[in-house]
C-alpha atoms as a PDB file:
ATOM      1  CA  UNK A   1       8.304  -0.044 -15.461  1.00  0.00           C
ATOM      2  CA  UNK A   2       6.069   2.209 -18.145  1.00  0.00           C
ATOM      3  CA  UNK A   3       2.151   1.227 -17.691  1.00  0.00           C
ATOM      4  CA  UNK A   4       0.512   1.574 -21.333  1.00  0.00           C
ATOM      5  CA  UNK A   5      -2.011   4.416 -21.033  1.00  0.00           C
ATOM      6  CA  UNK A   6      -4.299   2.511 -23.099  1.00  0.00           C
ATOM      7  CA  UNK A   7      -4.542   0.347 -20.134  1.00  0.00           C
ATOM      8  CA  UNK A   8      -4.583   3.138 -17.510  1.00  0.00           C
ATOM      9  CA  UNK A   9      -7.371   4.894 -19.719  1.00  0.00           C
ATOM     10  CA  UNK A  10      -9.119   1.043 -19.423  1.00  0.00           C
ATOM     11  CA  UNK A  11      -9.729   1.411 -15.638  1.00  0.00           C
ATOM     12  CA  UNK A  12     -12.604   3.284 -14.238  1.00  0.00           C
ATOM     13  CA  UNK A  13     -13.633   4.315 -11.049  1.00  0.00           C
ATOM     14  CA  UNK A  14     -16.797   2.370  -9.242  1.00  0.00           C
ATOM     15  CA  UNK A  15     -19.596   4.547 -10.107  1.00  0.00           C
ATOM     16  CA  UNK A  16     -21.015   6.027  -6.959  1.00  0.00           C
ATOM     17  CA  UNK A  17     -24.128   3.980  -5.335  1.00  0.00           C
ATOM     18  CA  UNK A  18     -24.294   5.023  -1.718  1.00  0.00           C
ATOM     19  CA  UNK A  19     -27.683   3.551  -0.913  1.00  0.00           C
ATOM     20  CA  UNK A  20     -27.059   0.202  -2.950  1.00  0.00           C
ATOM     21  CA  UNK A  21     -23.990  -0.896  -2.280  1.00  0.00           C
ATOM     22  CA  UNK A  22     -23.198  -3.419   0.148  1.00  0.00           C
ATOM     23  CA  UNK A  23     -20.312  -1.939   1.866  1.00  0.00           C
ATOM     24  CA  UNK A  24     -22.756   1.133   2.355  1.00  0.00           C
ATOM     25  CA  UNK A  25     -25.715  -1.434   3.432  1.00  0.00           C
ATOM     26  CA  UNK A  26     -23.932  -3.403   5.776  1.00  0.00           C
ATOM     27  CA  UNK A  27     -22.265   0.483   7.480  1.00  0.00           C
ATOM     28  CA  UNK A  28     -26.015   1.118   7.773  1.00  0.00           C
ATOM     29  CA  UNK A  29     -26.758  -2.081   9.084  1.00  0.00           C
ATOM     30  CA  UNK A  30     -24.616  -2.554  11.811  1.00  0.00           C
ATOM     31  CA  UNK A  31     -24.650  -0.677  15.343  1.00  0.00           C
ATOM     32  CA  UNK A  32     -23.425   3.014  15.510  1.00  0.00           C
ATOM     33  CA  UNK A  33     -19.131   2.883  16.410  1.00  0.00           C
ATOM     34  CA  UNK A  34     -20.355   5.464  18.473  1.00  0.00           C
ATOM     35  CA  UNK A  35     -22.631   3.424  20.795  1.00  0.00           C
ATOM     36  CA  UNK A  36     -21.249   2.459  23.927  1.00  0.00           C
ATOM     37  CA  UNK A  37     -22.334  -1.332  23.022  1.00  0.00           C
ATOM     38  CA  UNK A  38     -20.264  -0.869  20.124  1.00  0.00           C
ATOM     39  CA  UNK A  39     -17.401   0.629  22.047  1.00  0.00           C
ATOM     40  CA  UNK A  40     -17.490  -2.616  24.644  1.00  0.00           C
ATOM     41  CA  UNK A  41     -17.671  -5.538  21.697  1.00  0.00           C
ATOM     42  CA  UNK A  42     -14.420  -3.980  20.362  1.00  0.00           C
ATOM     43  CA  UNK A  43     -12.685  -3.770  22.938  1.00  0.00           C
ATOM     44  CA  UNK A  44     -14.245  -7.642  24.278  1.00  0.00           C
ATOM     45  CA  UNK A  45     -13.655  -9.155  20.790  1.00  0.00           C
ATOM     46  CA  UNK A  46     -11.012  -7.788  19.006  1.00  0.00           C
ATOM     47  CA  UNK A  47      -8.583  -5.366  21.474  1.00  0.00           C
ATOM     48  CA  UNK A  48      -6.728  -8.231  22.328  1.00  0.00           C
ATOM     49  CA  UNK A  49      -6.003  -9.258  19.156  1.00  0.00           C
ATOM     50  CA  UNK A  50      -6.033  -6.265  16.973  1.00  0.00           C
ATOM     51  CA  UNK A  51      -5.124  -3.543  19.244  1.00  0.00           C
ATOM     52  CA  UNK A  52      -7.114  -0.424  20.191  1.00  0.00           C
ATOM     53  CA  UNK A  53      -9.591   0.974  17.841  1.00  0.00           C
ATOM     54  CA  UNK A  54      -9.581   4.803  16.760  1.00  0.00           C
ATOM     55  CA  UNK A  55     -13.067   4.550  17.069  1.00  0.00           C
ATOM     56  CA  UNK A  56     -13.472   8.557  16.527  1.00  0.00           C
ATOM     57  CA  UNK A  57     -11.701   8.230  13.564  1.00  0.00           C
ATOM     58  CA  UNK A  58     -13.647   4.913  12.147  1.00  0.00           C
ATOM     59  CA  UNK A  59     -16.780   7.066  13.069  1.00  0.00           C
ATOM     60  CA  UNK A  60     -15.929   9.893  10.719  1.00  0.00           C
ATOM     61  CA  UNK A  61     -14.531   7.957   7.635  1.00  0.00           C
ATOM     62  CA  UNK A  62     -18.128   5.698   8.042  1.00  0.00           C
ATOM     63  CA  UNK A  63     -20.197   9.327   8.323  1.00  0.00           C
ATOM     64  CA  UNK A  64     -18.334  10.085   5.135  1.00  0.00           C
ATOM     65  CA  UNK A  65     -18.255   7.302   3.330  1.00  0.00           C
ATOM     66  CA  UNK A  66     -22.311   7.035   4.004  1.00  0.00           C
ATOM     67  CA  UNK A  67     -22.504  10.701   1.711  1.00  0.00           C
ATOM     68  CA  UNK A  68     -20.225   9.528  -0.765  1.00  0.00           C
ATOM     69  CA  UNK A  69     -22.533  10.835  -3.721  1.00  0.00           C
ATOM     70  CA  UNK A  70     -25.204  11.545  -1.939  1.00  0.00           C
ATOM     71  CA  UNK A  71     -26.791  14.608  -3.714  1.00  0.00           C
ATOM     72  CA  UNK A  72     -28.334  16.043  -0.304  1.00  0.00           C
ATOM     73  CA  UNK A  73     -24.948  16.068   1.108  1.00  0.00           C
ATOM     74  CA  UNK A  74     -24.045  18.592  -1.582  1.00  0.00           C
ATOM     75  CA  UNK A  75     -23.260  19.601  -5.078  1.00  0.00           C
ATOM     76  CA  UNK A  76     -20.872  21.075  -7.165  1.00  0.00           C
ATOM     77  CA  UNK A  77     -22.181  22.653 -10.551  1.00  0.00           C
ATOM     78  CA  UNK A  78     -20.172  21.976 -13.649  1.00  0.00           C
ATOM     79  CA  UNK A  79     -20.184  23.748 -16.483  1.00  0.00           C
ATOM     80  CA  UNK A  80     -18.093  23.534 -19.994  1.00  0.00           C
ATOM     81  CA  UNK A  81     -15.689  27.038 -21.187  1.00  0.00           C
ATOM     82  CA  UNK A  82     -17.037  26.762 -24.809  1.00  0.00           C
ATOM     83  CA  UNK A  83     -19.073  29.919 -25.254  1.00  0.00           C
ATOM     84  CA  UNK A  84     -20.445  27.721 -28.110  1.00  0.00           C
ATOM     85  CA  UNK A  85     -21.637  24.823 -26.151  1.00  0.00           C
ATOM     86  CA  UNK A  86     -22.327  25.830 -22.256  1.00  0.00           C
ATOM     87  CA  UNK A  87     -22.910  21.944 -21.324  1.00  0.00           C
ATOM     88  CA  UNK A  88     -24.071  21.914 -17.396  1.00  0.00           C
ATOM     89  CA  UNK A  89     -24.326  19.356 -15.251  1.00  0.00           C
ATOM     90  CA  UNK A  90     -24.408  18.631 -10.988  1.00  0.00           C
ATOM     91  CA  UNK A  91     -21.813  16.268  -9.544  1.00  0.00           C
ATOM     92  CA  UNK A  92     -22.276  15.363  -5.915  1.00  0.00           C
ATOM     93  CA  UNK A  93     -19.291  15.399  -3.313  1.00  0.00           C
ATOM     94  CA  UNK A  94     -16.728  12.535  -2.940  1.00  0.00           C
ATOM     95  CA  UNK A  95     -16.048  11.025   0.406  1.00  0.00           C
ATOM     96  CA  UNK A  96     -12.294  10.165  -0.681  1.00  0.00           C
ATOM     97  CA  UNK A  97     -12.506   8.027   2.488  1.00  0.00           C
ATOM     98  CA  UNK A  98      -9.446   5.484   1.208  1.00  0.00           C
ATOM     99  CA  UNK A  99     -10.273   1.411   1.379  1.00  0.00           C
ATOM    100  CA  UNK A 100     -13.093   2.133   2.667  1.00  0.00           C
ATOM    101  CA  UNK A 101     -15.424   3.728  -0.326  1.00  0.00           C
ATOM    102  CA  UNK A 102     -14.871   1.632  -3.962  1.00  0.00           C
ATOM    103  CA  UNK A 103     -15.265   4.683  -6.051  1.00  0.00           C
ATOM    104  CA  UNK A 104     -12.368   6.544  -3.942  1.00  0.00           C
ATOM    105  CA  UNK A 105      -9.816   4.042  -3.607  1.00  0.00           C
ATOM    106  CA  UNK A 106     -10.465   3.343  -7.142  1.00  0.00           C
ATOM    107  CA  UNK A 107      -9.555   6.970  -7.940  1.00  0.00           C
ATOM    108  CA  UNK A 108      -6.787   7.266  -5.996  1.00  0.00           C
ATOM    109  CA  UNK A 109      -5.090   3.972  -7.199  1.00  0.00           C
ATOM    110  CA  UNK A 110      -5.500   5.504 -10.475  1.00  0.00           C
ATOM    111  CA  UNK A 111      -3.905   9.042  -9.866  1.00  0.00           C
ATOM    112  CA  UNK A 112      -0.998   7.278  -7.999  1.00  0.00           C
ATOM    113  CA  UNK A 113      -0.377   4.824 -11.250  1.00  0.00           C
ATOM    114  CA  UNK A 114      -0.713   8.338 -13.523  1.00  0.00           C
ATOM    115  CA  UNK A 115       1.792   9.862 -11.676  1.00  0.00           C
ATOM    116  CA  UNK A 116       4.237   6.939 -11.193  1.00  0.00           C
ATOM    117  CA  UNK A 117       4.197   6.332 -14.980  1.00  0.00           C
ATOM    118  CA  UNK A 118       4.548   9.841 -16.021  1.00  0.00           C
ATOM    119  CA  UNK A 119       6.410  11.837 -13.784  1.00  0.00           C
ATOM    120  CA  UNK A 120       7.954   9.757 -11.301  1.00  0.00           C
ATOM    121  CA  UNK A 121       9.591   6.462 -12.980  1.00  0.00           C
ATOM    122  CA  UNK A 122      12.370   6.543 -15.155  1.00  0.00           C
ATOM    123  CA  UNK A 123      12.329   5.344 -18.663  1.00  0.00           C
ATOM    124  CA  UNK A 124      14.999   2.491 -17.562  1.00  0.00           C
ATOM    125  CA  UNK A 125      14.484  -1.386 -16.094  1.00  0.00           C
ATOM    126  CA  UNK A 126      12.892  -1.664 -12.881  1.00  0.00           C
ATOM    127  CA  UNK A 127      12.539  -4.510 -10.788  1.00  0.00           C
ATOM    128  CA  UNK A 128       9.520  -5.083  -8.130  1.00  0.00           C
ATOM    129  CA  UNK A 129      10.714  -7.333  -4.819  1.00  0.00           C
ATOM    130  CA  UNK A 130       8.260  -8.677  -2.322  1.00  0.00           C
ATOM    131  CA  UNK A 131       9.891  -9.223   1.172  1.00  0.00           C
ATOM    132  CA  UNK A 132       7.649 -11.708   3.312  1.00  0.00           C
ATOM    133  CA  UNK A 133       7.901 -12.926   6.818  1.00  0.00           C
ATOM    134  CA  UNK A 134       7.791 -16.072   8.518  1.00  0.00           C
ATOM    135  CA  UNK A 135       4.409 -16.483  10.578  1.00  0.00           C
ATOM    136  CA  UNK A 136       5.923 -16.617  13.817  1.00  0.00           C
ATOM    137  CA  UNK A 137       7.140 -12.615  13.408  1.00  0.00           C
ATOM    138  CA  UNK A 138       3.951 -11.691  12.470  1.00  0.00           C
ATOM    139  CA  UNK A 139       2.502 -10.508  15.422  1.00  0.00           C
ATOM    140  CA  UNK A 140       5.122  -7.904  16.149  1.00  0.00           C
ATOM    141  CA  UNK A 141       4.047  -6.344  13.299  1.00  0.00           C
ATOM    142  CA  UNK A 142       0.616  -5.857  14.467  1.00  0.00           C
ATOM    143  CA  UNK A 143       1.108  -3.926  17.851  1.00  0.00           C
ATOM    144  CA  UNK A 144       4.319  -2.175  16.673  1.00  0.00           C
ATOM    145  CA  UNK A 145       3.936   0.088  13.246  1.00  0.00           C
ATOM    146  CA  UNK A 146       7.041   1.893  13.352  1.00  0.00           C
ATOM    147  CA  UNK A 147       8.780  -1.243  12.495  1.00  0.00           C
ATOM    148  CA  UNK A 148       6.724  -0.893   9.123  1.00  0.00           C
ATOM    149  CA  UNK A 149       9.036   1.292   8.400  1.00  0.00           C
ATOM    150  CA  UNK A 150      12.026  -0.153   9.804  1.00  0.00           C
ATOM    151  CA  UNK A 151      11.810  -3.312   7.601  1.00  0.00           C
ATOM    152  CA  UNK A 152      11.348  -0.924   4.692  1.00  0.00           C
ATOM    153  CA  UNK A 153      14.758   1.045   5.065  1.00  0.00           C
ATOM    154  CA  UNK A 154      16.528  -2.430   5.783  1.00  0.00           C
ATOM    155  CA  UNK A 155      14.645  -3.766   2.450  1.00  0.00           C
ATOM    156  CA  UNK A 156      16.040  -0.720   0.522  1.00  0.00           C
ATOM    157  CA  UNK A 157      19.310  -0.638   2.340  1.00  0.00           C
ATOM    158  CA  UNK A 158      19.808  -4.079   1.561  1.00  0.00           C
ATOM    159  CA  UNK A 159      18.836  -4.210  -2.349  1.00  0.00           C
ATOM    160  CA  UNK A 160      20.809  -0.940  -2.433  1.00  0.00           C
ATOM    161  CA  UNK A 161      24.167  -2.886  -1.134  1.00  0.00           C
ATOM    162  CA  UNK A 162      23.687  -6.351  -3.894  1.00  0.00           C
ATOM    163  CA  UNK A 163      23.203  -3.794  -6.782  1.00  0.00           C
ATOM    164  CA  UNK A 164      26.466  -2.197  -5.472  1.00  0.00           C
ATOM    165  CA  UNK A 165      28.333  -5.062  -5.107  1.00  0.00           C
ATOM    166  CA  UNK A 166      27.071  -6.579  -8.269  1.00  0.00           C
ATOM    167  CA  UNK A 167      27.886  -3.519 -10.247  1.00  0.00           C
ATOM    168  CA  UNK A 168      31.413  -3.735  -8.793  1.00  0.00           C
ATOM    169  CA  UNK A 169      31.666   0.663  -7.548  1.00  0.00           C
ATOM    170  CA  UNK A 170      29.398   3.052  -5.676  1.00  0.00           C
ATOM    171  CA  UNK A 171      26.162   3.681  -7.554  1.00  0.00           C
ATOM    172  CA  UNK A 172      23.020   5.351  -6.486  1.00  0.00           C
ATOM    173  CA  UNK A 173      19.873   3.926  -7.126  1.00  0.00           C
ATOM    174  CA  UNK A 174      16.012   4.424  -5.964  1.00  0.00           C
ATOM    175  CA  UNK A 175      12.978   2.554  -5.236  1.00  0.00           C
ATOM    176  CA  UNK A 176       9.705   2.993  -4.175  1.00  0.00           C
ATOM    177  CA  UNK A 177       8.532   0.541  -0.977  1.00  0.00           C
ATOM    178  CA  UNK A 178       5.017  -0.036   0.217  1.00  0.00           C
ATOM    179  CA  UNK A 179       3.885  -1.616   3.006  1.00  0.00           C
ATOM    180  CA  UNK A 180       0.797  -4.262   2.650  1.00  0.00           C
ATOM    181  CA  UNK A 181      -0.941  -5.535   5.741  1.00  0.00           C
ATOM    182  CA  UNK A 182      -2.847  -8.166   4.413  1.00  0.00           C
ATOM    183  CA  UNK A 183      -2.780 -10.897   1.792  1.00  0.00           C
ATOM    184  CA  UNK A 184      -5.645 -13.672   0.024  1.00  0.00           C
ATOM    185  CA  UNK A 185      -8.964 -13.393   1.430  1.00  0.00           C
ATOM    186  CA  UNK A 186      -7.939 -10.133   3.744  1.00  0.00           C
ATOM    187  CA  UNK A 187      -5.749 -12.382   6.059  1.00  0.00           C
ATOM    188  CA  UNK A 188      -3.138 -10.454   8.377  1.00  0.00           C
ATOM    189  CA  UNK A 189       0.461 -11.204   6.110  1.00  0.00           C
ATOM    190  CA  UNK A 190       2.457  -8.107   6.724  1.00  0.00           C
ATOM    191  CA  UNK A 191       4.400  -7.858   3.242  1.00  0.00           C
ATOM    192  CA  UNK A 192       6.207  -5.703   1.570  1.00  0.00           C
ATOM    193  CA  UNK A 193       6.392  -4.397  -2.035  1.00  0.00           C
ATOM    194  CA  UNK A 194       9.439  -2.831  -3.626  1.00  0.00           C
ATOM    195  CA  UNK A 195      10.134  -0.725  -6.693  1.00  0.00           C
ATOM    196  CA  UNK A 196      13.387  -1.016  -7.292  1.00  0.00           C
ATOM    197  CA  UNK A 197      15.486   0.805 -10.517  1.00  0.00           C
ATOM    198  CA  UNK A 198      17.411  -2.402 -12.038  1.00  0.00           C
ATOM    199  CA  UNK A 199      21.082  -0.725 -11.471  1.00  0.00           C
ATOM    200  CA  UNK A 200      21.600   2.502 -10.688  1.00  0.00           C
ATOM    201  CA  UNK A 201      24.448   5.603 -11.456  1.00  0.00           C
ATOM    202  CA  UNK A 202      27.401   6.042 -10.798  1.00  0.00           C
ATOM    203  CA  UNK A 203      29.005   9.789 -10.095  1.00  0.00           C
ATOM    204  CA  UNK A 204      29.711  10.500 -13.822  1.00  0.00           C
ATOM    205  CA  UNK A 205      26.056  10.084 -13.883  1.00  0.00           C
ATOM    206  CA  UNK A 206      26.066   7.319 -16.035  1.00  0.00           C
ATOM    207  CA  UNK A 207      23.552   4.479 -15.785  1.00  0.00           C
ATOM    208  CA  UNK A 208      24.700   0.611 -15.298  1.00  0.00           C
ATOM    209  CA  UNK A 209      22.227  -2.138 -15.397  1.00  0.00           C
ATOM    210  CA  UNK A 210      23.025  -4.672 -13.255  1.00  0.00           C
ATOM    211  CA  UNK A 211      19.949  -7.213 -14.364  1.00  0.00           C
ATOM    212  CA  UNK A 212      20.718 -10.252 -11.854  1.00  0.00           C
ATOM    213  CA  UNK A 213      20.967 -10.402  -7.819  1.00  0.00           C
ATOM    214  CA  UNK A 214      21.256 -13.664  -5.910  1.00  0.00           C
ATOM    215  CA  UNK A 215      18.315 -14.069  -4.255  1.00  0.00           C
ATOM    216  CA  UNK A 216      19.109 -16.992  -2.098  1.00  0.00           C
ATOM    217  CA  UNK A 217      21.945 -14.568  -0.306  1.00  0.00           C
ATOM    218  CA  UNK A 218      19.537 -11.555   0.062  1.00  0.00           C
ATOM    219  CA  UNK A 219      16.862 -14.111   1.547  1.00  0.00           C
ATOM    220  CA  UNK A 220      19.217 -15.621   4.191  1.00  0.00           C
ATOM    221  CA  UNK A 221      20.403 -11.478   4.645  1.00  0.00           C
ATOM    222  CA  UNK A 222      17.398 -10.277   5.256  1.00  0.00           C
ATOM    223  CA  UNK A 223      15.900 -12.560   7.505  1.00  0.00           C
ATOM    224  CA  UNK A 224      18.596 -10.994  10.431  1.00  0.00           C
ATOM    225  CA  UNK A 225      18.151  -7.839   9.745  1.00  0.00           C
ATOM    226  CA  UNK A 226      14.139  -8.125  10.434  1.00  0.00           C
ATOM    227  CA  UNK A 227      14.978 -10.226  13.438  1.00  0.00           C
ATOM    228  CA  UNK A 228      16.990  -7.580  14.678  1.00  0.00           C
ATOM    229  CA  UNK A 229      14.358  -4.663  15.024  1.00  0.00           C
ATOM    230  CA  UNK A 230      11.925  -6.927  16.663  1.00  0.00           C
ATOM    231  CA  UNK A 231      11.413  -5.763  20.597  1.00  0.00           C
ATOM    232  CA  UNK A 232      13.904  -6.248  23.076  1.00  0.00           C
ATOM    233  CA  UNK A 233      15.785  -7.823  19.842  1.00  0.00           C
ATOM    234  CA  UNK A 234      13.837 -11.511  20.620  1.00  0.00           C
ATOM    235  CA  UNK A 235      13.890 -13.317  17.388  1.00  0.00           C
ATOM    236  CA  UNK A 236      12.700 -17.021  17.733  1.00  0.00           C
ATOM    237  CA  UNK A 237      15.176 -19.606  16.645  1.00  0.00           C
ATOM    238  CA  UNK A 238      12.137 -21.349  14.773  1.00  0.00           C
ATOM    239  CA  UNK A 239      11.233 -18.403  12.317  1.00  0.00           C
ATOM    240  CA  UNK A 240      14.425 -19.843  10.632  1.00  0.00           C
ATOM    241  CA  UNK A 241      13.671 -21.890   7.389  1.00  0.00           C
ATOM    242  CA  UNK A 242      10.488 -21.344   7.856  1.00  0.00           C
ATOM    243  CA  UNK A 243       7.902 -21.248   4.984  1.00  0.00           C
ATOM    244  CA  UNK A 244       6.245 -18.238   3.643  1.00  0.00           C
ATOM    245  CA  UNK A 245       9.671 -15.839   4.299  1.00  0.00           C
ATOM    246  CA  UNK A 246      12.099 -14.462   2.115  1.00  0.00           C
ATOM    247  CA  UNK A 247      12.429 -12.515  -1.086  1.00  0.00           C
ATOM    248  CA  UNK A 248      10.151 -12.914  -4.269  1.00  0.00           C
ATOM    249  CA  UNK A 249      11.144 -11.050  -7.809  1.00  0.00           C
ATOM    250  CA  UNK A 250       9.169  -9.851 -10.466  1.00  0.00           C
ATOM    251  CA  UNK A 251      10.630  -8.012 -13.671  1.00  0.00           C
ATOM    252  CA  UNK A 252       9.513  -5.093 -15.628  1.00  0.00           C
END
């Protein structure tokens, strides 16, 4: 997959408002994470459901995220190598508090799509997979995040042995997996995205594409093989043929 760096140059980060924005109003807003108060509602409200809060850690990326651009926080003086021009100007401190501050993330997401494109990807077919769940496994996934990465070895390990077997011999191929928590309007979907090369090499170190995979076989393969690293290995007959599970391609 090769992004055009016309539209890579196209995105810019948020421009820095910490006193305007609402993210920033509503962190100013709303009770100190310190507070004891604070402390209590969390754990009354949302413990149950959500798990423990790192409320140290919220409390720092909030301080942060509140002197994202804030020139009192600090400055940084910039200044241009040309003997003949000597163009100045002060840029205030970034928070690069991730998700949290617009202008961060947005940098970030951009850096990570420069370096994918340019370094990282080949200049061969890729392929992006999105495993989903069935609602009833859901919850496991919200107490338990080493199985995060569980289902993401099992996701490669499983694309890994169709290409194989499709190809007909032993090839090596690579991917890049992420793991997404959430999904429309911020709702808890635990998801996953996959990268994956469209074939792979084999020892001579030639490439073969292999541009087709069942998916109705890697669906019904994969739904074991997430049951099984569930705790205590309980996997509820009724997650079968359930909606919202299975395997969902995209080409590049």
């Amino acid at each position: 997959m090769l992004w055009p760096t016309r539209w890579l140059s196209s995105l810019r980060p948020h421009p820095r408002a910490p006193t305007g924005s609402g993210v920033s109003t509503r962190c100013r807003d709303c009770s100190a994470p310190t507070s004891p108060s604070f402390a209590f509602a969390t754990r009354l409200q949302f413990a149950k459901r959500l798990g423990k809060f790192r409320l140290p850690r919220i409390t720092k990326a909030v301080e942060r995220f509140l002197g994202c651009g804030d020139y009192s926080k600090g400055i940084a003086r910039i200044q241009c190598t040309n003997p003949d021009c000597r163009a100045e100007y002060f840029r205030p401190f970034s928070c690069s508090v991730f998700h949290l501050c617009p202008s961060c993330s947005q940098k970030r997401t951009l850096l990570l799509g420069e370096y994918m494109n340019e370094q990282l990807l080949l200049r061969l077919p890729h392929r992006q997979f999105v495993f989903t769940l069935p609602k009833v496994l859901r919850v496991f996934f919200r107490h338990h995040k080493r199985l995060h990465g569980e289902i993401s070895r099992i996701v490669y390990g499983l694309v890994r042995d169709f290409t194989t077997a499709a190809a007909g011999r032993g090839i090596r191929t690579a991917a890049v997996m992420v793991f997404q928590s959430s999904g429309q309007f911020a709702r808890w979907n635990p998801h996953w995205h996959g990268l994956f090369l469209e074939g792979g090499f084999d020892r001579e170190g030639r490439f073969l594409h292999v541009p087709t995979v069942d998916l109705a076989k890697m669906s019904a393969c994969f739904a074991p093989e997430s049951h099984r690293v569930l705790p205590g290995a309980q996997a509820p007959e009724r997650a079968a043929g359930q909606e919202h599970a299975g395997v969902d391609p995209q080409w590049f």
